[in-house]
PDB file of N, CA and C in Angstrom:
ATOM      1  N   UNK A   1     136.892 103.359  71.429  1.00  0.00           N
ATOM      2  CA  UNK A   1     136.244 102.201  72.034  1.00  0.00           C
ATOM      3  C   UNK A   1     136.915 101.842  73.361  1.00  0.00           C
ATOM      4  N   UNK A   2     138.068 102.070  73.261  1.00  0.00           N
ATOM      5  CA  UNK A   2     138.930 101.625  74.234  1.00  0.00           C
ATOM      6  C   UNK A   2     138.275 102.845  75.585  1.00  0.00           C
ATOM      7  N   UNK A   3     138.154 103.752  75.384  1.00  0.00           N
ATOM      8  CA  UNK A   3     137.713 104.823  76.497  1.00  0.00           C
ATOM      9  C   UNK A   3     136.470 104.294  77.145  1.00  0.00           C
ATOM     10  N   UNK A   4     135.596 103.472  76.326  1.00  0.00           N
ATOM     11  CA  UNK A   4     134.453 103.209  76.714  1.00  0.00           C
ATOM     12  C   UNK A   4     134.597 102.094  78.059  1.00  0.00           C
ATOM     13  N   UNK A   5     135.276 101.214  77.822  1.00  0.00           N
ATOM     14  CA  UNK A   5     135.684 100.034  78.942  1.00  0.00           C
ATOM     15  C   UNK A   5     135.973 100.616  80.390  1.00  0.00           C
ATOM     16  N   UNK A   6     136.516 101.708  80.229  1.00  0.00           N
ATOM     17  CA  UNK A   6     136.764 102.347  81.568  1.00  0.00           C
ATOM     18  C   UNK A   6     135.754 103.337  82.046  1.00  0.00           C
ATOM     19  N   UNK A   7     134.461 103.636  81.147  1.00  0.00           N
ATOM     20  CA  UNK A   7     133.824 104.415  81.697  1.00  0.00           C
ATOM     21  C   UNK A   7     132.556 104.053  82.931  1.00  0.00           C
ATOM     22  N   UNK A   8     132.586 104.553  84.022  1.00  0.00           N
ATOM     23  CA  UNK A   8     131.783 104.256  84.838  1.00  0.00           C
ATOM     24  C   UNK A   8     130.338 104.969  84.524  1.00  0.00           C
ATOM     25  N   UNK A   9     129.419 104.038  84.547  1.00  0.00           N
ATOM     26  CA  UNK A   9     128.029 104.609  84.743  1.00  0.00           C
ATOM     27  C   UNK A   9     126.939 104.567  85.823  1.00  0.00           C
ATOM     28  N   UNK A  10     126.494 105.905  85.910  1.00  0.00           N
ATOM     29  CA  UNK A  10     125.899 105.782  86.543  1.00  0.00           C
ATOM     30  C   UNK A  10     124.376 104.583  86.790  1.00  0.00           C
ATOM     31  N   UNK A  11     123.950 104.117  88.539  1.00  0.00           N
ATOM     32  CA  UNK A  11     123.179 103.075  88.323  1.00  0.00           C
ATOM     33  C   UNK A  11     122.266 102.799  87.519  1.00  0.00           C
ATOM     34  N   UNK A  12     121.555 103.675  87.282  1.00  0.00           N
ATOM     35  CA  UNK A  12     120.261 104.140  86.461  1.00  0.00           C
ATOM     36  C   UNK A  12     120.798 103.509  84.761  1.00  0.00           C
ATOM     37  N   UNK A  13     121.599 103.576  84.640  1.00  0.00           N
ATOM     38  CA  UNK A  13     121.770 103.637  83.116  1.00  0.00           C
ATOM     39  C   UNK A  13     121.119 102.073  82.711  1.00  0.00           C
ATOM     40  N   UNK A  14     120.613 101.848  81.787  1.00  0.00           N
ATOM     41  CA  UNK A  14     120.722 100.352  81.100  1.00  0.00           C
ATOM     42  C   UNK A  14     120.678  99.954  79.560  1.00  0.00           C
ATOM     43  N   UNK A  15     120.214  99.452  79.044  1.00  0.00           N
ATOM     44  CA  UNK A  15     120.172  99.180  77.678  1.00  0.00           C
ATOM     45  C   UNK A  15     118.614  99.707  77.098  1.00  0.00           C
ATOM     46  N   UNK A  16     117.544  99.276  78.044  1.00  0.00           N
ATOM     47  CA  UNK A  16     116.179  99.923  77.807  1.00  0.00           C
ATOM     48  C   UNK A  16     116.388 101.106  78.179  1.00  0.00           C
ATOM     49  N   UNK A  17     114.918 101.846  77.489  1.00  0.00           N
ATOM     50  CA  UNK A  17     114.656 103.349  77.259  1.00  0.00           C
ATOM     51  C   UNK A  17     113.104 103.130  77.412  1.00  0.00           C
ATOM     52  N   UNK A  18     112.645 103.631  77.982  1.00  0.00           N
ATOM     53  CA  UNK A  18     111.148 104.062  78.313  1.00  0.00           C
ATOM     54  C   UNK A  18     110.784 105.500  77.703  1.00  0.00           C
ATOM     55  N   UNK A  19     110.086 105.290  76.677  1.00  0.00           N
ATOM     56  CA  UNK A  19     109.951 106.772  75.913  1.00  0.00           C
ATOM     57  C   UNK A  19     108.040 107.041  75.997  1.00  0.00           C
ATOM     58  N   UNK A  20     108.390 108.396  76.710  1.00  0.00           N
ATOM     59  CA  UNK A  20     106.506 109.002  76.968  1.00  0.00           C
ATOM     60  C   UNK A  20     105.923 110.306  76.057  1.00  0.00           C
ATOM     61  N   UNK A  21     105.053 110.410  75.399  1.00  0.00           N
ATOM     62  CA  UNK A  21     104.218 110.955  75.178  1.00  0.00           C
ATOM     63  C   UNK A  21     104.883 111.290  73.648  1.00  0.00           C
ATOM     64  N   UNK A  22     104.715 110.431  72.405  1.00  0.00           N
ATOM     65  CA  UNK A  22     105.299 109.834  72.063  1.00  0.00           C
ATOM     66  C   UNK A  22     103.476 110.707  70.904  1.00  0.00           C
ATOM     67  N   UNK A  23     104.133 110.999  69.762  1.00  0.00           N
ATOM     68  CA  UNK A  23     102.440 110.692  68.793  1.00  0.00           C
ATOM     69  C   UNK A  23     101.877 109.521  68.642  1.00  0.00           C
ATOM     70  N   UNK A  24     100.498 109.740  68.788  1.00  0.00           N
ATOM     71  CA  UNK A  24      99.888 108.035  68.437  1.00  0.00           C
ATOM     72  C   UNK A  24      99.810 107.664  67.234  1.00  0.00           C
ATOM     73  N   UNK A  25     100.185 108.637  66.351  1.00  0.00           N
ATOM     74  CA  UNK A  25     100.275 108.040  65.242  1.00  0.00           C
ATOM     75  C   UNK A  25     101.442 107.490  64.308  1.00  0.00           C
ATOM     76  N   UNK A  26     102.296 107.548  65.334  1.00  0.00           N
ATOM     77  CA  UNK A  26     103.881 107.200  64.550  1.00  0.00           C
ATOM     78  C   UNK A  26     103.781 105.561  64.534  1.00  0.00           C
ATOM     79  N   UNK A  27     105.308 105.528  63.581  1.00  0.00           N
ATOM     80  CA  UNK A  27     104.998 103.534  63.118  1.00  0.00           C
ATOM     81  C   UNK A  27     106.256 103.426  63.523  1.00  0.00           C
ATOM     82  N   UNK A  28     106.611 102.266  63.774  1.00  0.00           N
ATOM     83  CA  UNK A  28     107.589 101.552  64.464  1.00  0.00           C
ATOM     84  C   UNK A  28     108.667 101.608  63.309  1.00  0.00           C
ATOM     85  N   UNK A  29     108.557 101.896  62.148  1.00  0.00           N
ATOM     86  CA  UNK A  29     109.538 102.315  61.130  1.00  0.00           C
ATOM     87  C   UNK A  29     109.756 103.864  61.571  1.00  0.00           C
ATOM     88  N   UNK A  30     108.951 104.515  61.737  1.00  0.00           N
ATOM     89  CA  UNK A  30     110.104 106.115  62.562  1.00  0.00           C
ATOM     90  C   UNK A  30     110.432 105.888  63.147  1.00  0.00           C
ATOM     91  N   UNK A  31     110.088 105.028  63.940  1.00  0.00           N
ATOM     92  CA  UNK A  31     111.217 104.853  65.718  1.00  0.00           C
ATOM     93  C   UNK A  31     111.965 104.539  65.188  1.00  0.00           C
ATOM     94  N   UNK A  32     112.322 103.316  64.430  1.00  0.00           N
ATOM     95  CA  UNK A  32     114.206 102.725  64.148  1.00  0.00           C
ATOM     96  C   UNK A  32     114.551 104.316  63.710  1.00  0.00           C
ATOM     97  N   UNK A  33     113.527 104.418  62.290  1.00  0.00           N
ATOM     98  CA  UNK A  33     114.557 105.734  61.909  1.00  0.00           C
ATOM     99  C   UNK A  33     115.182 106.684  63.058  1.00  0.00           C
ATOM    100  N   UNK A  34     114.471 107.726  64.143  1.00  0.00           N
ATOM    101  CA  UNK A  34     114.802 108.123  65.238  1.00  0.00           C
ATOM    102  C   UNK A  34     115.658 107.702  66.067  1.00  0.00           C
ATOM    103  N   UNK A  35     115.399 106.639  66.465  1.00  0.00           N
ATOM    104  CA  UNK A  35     116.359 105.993  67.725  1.00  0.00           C
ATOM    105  C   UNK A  35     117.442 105.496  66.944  1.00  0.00           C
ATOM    106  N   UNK A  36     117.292 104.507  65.962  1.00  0.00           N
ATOM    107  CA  UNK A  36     118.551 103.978  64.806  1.00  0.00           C
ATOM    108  C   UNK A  36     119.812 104.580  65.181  1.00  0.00           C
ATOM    109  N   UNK A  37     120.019 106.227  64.735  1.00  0.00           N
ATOM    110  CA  UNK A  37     120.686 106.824  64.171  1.00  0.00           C
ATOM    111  C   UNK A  37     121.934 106.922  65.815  1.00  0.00           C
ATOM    112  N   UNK A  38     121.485 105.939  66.702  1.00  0.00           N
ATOM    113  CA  UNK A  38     122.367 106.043  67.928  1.00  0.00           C
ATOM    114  C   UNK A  38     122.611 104.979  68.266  1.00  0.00           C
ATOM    115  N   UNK A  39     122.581 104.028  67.492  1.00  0.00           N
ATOM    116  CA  UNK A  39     123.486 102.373  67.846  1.00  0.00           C
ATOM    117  C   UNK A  39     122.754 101.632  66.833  1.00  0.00           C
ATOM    118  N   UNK A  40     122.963 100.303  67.204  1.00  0.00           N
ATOM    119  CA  UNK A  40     122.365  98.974  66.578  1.00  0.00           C
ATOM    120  C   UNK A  40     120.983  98.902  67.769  1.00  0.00           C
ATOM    121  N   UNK A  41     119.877  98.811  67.146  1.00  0.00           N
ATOM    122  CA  UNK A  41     118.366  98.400  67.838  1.00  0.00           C
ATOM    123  C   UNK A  41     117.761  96.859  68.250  1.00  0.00           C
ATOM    124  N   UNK A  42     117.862  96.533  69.003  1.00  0.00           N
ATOM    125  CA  UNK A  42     117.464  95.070  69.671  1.00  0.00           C
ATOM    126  C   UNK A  42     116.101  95.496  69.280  1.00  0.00           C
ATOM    127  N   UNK A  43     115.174  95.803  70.021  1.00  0.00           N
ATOM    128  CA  UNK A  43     113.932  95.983  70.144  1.00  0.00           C
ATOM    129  C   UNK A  43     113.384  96.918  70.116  1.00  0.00           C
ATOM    130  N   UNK A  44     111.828  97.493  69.543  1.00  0.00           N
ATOM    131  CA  UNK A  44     111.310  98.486  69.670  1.00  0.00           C
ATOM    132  C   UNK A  44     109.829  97.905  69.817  1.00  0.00           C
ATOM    133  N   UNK A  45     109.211  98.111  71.380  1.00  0.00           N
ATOM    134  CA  UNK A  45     107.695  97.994  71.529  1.00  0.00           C
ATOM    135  C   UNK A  45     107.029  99.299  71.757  1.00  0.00           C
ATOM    136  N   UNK A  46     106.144  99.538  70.794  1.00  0.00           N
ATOM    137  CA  UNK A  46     105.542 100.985  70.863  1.00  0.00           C
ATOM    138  C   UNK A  46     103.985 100.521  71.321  1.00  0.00           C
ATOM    139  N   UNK A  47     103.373 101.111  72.431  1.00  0.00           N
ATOM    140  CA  UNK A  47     101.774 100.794  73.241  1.00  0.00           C
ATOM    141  C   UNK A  47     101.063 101.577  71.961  1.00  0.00           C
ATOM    142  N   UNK A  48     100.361  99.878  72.504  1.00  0.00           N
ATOM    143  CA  UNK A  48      99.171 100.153  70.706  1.00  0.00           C
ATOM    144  C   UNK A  48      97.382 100.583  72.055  1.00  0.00           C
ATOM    145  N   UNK A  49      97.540  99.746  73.084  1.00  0.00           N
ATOM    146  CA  UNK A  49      96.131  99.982  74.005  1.00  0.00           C
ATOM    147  C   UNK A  49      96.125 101.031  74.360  1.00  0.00           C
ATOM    148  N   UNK A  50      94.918 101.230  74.862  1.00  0.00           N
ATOM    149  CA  UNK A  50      94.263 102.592  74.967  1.00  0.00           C
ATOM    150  C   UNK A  50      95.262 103.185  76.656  1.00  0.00           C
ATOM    151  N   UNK A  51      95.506 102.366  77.299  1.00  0.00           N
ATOM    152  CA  UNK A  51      96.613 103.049  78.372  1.00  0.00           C
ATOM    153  C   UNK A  51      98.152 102.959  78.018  1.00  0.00           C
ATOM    154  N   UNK A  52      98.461 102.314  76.968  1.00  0.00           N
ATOM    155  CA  UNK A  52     100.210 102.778  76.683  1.00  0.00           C
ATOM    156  C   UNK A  52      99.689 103.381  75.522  1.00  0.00           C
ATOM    157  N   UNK A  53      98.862 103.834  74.715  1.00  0.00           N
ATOM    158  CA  UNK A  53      99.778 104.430  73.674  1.00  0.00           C
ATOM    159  C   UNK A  53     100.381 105.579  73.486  1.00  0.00           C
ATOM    160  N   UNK A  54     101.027 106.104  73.219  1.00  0.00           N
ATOM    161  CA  UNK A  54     102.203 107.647  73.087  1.00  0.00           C
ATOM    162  C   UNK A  54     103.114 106.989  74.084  1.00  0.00           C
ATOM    163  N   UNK A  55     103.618 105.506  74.291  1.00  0.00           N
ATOM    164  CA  UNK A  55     104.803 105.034  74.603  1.00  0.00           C
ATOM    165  C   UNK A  55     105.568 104.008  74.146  1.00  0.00           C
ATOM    166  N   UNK A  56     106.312 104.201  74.398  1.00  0.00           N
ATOM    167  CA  UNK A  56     107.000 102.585  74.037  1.00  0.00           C
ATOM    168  C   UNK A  56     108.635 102.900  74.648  1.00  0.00           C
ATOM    169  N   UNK A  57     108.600 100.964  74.508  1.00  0.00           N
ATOM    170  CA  UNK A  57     110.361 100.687  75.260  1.00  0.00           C
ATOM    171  C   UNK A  57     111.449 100.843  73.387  1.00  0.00           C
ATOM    172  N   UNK A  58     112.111 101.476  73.704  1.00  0.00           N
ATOM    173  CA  UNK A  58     113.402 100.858  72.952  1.00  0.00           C
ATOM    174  C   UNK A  58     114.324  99.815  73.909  1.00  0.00           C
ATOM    175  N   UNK A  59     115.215  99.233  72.738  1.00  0.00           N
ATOM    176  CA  UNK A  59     115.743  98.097  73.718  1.00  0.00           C
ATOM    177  C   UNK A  59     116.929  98.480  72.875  1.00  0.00           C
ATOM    178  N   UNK A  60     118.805  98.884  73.132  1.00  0.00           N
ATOM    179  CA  UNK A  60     119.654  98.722  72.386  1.00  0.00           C
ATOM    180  C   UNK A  60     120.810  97.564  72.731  1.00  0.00           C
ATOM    181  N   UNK A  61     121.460  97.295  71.633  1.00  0.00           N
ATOM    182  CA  UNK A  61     122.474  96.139  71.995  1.00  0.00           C
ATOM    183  C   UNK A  61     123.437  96.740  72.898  1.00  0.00           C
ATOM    184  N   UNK A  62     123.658  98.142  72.775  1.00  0.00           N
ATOM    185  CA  UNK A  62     125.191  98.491  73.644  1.00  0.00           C
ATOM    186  C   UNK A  62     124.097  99.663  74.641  1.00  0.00           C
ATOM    187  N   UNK A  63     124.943  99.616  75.997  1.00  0.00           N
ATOM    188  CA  UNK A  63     124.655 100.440  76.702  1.00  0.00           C
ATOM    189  C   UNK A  63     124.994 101.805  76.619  1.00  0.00           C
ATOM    190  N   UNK A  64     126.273 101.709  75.711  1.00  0.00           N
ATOM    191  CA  UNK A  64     126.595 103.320  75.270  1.00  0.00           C
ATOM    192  C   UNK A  64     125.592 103.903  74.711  1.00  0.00           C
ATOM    193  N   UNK A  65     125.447 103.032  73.525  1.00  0.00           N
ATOM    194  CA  UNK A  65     124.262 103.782  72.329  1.00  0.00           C
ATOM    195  C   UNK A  65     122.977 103.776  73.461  1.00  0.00           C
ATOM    196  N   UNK A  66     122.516 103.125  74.022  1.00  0.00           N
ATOM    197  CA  UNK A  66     121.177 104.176  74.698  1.00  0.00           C
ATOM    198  C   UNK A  66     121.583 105.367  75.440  1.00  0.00           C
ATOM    199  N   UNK A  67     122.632 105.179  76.236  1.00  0.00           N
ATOM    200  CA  UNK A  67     122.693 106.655  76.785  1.00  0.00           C
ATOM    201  C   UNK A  67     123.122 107.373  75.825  1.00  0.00           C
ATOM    202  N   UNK A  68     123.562 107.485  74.656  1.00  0.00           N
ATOM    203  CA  UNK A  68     123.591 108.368  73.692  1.00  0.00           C
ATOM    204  C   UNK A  68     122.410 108.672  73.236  1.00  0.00           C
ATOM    205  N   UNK A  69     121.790 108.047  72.987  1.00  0.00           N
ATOM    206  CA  UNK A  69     119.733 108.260  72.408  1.00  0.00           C
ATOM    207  C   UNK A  69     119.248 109.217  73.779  1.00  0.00           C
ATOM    208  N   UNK A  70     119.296 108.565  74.913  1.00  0.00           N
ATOM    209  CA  UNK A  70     118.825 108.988  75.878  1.00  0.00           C
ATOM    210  C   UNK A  70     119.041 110.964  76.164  1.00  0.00           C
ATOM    211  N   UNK A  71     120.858 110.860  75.899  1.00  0.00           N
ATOM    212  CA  UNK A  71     121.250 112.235  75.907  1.00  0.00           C
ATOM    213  C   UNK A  71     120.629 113.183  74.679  1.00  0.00           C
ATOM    214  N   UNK A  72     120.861 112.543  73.424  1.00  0.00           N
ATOM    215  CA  UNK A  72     120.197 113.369  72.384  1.00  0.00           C
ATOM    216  C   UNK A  72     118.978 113.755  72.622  1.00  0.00           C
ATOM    217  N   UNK A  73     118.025 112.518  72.738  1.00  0.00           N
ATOM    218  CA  UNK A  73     116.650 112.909  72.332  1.00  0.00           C
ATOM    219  C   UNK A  73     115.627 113.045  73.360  1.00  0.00           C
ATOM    220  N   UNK A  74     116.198 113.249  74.584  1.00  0.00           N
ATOM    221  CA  UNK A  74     115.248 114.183  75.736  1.00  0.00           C
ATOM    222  C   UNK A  74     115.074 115.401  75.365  1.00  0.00           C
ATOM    223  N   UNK A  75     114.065 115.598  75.272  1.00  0.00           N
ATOM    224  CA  UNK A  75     112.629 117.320  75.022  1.00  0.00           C
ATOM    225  C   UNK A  75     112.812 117.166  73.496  1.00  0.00           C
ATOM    226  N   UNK A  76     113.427 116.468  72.418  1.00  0.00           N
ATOM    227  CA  UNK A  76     113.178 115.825  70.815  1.00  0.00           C
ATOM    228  C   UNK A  76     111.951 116.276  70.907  1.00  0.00           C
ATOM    229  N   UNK A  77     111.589 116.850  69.593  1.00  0.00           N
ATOM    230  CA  UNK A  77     109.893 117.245  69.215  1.00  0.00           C
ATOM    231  C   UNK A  77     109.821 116.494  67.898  1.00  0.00           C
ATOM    232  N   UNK A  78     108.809 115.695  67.927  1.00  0.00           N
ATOM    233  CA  UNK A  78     108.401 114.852  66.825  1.00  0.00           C
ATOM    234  C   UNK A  78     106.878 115.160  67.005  1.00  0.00           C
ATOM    235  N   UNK A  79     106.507 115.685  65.651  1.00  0.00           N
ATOM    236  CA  UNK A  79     105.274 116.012  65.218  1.00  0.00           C
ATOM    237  C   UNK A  79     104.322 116.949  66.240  1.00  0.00           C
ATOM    238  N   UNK A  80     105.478 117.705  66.880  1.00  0.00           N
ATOM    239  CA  UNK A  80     104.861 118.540  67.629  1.00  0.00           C
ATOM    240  C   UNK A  80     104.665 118.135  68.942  1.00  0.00           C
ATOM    241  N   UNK A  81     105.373 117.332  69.764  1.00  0.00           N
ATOM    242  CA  UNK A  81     105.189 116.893  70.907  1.00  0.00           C
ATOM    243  C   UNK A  81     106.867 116.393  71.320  1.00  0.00           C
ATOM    244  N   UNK A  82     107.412 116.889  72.272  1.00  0.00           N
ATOM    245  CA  UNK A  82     108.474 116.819  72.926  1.00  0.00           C
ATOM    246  C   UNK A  82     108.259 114.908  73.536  1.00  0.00           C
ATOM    247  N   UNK A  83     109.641 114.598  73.377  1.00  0.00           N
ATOM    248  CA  UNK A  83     109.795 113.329  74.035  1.00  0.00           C
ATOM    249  C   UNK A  83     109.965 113.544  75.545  1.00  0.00           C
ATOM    250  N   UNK A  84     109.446 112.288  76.184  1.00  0.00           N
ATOM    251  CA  UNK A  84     110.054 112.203  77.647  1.00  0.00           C
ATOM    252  C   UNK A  84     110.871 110.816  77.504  1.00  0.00           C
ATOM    253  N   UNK A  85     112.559 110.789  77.900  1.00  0.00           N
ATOM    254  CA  UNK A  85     112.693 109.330  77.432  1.00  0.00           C
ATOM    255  C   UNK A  85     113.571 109.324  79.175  1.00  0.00           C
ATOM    256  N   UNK A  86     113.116 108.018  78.973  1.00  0.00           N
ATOM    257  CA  UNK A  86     113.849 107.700  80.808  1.00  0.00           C
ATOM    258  C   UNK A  86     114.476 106.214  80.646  1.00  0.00           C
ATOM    259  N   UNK A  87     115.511 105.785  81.482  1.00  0.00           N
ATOM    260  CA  UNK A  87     116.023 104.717  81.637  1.00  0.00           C
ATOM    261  C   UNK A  87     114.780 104.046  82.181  1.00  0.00           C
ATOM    262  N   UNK A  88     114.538 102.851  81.569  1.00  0.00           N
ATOM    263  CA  UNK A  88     113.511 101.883  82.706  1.00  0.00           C
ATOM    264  C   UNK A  88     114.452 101.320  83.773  1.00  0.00           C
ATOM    265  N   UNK A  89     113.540 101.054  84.600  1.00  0.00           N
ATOM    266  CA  UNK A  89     113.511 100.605  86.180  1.00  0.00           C
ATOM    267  C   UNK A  89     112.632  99.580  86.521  1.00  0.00           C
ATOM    268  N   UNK A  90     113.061  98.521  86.294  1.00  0.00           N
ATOM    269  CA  UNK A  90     112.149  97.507  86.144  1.00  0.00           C
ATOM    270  C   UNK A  90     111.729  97.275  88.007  1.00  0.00           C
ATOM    271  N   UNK A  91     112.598  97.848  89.105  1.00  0.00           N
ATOM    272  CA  UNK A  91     112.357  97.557  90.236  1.00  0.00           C
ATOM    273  C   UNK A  91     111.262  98.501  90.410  1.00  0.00           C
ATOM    274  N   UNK A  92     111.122  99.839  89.989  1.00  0.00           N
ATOM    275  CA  UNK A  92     109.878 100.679  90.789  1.00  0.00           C
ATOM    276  C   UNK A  92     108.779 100.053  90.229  1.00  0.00           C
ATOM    277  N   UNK A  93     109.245  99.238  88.858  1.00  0.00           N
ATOM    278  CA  UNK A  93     107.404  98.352  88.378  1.00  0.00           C
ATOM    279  C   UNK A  93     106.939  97.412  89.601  1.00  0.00           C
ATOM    280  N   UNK A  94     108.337  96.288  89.632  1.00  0.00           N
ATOM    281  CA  UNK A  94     108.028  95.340  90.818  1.00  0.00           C
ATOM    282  C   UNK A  94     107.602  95.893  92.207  1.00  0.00           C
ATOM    283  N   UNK A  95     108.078  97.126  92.296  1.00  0.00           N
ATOM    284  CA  UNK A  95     107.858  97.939  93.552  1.00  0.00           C
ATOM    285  C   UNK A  95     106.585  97.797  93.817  1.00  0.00           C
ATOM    286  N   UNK A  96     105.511  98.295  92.982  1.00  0.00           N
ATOM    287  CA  UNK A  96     104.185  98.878  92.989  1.00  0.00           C
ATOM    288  C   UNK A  96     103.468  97.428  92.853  1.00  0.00           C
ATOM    289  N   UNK A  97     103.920  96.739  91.988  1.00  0.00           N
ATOM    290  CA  UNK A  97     102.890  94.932  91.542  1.00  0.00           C
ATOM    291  C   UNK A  97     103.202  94.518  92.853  1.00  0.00           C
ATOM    292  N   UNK A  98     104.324  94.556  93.677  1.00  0.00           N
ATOM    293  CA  UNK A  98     104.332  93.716  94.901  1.00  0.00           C
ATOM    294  C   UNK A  98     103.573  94.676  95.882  1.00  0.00           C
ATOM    295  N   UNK A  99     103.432  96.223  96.095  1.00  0.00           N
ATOM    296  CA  UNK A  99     102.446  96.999  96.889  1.00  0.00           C
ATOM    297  C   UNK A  99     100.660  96.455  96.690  1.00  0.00           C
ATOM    298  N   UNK A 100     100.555  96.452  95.677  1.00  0.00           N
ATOM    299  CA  UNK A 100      99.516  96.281  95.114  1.00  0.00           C
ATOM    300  C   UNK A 100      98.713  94.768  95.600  1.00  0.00           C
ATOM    301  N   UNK A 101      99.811  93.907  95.561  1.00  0.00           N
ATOM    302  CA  UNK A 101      99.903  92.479  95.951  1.00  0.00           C
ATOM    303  C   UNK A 101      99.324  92.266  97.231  1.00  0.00           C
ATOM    304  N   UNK A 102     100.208  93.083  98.229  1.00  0.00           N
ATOM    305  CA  UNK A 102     100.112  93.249  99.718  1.00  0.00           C
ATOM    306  C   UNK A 102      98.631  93.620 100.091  1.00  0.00           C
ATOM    307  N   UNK A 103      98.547  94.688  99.286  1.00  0.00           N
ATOM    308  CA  UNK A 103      97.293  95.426  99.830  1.00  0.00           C
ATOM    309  C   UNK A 103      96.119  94.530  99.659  1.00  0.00           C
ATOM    310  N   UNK A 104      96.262  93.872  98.443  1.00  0.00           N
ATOM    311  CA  UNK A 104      95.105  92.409  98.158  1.00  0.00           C
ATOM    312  C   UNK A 104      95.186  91.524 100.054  1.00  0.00           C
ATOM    313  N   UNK A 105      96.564  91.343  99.681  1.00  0.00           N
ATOM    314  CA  UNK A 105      96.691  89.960 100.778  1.00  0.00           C
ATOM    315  C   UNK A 105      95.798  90.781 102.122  1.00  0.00           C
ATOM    316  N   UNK A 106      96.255  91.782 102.370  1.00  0.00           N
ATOM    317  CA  UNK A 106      95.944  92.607 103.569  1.00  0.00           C
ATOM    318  C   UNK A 106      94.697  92.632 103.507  1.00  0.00           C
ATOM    319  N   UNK A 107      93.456  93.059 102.765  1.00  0.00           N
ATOM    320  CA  UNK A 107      91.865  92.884 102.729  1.00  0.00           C
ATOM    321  C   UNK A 107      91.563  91.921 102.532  1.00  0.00           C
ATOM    322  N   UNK A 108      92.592  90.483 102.344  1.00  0.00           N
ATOM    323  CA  UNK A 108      91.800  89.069 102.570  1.00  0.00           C
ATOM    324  C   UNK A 108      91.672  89.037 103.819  1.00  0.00           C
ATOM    325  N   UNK A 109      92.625  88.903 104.425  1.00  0.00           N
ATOM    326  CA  UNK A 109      92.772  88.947 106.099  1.00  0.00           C
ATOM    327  C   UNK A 109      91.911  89.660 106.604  1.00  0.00           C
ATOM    328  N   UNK A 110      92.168  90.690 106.066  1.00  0.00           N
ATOM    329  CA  UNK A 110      90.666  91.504 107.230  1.00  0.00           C
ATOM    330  C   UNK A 110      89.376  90.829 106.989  1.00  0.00           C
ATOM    331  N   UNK A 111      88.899  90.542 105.684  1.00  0.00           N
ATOM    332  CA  UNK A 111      87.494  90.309 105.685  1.00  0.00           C
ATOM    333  C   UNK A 111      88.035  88.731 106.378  1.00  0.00           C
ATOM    334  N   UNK A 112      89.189  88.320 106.255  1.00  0.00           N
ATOM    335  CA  UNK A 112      88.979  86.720 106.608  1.00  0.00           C
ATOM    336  C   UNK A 112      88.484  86.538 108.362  1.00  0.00           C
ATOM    337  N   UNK A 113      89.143  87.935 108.720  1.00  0.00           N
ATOM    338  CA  UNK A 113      89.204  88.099 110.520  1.00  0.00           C
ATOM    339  C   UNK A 113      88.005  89.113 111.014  1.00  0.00           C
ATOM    340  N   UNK A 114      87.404  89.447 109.775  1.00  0.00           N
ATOM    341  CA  UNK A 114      85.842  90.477 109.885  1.00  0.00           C
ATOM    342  C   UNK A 114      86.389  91.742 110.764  1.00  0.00           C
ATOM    343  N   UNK A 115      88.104  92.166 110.526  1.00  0.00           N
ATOM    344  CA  UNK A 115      87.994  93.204 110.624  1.00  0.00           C
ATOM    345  C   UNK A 115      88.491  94.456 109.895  1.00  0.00           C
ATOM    346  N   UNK A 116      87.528  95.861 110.357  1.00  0.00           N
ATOM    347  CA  UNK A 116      86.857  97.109 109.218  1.00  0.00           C
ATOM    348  C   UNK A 116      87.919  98.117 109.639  1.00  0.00           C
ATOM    349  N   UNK A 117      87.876  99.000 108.731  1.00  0.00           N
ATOM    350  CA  UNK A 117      88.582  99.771 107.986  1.00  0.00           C
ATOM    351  C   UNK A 117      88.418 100.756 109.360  1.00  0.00           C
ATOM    352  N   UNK A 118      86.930 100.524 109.343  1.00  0.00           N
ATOM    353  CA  UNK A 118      85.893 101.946 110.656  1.00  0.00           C
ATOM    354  C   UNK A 118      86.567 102.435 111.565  1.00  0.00           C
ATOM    355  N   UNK A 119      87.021 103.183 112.517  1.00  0.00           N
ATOM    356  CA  UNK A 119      87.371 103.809 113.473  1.00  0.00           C
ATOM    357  C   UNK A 119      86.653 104.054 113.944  1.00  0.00           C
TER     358      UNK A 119
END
């Protein structure tokens, strides 16, 4: 434990796990079982809608134990489908909602100033 205090991590690392392509038919009781077996589990949201599902966040109490999940169970095959698991990045989300934002604000203005896209 004591080794752990001094270990530097890299930025990317955090406590969430963003896990992709995931079976749609698994239950949030295999995930603990799966992920479990690499710390204590805060949270597990697995996408039930028709655009998240085969994902979900794990959430762990220690930052070790996700990068331990993280190290184990990248290319993991569960039911025949390899995991993709990634640190979340909650800034490239905000990245894109605030692009997205802009681009709104930006076609108010134009239609507000009646001017076209046209060349």
């Amino acid at each position: 434990m004591n080794n752990r205090t001094n270990t530097r991590l890299p930025p990317e690392v955090n406590r969430a796990l963003f896990v992709r392509n995931l079976p749609f038919k698994i239950t949030p009781e295999e995930m603990y079982d799966i992920f479990g077996k690499y710390g204590a589990i805060r949270q597990i949201r697995v996408g039930n809608a028709n655009d998240t599902k085969g994902t979900a966040f794990v959430v762990y109490e220690d930052i070790f134990d996700a990068k331990t999940a993280y190290e184990h169970l990248q290319g993991f095959n569960i039911m025949g489908r390899y995991l993709i698991v990634l640190y979340y990045q909650p800034n490239k989300v905000t990245k894109k909602m605030n692009l997205a934002k802009r681009e709104e604000e930006l076609n108010e203005l134009k239609a507000r100033y009646g001017i076209s896209d046209d060349d």
